[in-house]
Protein backbone atom coordinates (compact mmCIF):
# COMPACT_ATOMS: atom_id res chain seq x y z
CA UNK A 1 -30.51 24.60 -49.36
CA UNK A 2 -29.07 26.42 -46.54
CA UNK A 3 -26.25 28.74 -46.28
CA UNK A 4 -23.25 28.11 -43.54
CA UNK A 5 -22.89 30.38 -40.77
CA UNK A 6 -21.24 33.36 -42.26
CA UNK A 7 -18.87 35.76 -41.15
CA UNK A 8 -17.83 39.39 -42.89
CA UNK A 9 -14.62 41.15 -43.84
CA UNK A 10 -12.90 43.57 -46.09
CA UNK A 11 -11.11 42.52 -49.37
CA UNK A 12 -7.93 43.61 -49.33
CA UNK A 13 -6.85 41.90 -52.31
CA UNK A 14 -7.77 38.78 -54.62
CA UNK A 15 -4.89 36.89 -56.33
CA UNK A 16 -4.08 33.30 -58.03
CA UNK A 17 -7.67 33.08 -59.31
CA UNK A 18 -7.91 30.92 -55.77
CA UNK A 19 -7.02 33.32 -53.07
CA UNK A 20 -7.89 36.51 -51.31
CA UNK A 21 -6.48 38.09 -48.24
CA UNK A 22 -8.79 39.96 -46.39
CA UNK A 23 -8.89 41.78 -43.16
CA UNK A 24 -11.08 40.77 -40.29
CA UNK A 25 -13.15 43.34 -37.74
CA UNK A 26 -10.38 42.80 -35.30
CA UNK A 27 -7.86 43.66 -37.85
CA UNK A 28 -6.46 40.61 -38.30
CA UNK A 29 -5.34 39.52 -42.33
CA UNK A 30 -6.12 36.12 -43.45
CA UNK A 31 -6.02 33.87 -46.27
CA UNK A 32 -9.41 32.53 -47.87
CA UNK A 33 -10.32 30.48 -50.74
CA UNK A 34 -12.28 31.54 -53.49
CA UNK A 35 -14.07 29.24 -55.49
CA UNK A 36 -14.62 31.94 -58.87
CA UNK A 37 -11.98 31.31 -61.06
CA UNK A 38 -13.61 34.42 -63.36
CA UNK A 39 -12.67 37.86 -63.43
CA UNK A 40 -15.06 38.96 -60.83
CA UNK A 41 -15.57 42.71 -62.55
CA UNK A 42 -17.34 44.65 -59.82
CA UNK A 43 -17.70 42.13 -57.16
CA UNK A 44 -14.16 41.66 -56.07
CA UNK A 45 -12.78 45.05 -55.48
CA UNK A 46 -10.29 46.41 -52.80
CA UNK A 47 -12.28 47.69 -49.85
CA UNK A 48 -15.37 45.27 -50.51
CA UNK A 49 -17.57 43.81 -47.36
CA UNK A 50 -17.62 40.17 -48.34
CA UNK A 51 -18.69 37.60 -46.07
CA UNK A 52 -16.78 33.86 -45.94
CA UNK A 53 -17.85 30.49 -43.73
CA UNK A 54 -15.32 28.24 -42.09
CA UNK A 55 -15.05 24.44 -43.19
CA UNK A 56 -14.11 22.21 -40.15
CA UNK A 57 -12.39 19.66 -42.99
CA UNK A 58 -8.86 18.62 -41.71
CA UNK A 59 -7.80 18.13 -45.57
CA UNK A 60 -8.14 21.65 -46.65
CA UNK A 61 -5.20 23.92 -46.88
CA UNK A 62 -7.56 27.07 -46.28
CA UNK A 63 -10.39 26.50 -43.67
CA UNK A 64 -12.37 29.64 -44.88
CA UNK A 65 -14.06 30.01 -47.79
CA UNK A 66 -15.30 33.81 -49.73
CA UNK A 67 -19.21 33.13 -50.00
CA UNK A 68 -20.40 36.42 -50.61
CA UNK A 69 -20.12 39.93 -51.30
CA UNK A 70 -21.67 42.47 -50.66
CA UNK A 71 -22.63 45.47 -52.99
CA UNK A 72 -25.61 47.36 -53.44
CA UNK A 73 -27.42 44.24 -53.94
CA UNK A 74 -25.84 40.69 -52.52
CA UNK A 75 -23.68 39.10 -55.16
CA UNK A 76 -23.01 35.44 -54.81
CA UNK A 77 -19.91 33.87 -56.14
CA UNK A 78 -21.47 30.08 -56.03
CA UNK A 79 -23.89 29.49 -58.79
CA UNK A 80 -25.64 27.12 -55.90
CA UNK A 81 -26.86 29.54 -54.01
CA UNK A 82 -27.99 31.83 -57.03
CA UNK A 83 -31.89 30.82 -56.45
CA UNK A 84 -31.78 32.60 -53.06
């Protein structure tokens, strides 16, 4: 398995169990997707460096998707990737 082309951010804030705003290097705020419907303790905090990918699928409301974050140690929100 291969991860998509990723791109990082900060968290500014995770909300509806399927959203998170966060603000891009040029300062930009977006919307993202996040596929964790958990409580994320630790690994979804304000002021986080998480890293998303971008879906080209016309059917999606939100084009980006949260992959990653990263703390001391990378933390994966998709159990598909957890054998990396």
């Amino acid at each position: 398995m291969q991860l998509p082309a990723l791109q990082s951010a900060t968290l500014i804030r995770r909300y509806k169990r399927f959203l998170a705003d966060i603000e891009l290097p040029t300062g930009d705020i977006m919307t993202i997707h996040c596929a964790n419907t958990g409580a994320m303790t630790g690994c979804g905090e304000k002021g986080d460096t998480i890293w998303y990918s971008h879906s080209d699928s016309q059917t999606r409301k939100y084009p980006h998707s949260w992959e990653l974050t990263q703390l001391e140690k990378w933390t994966t929100l998709l159990y598909q990737y957890a054998s990396f």
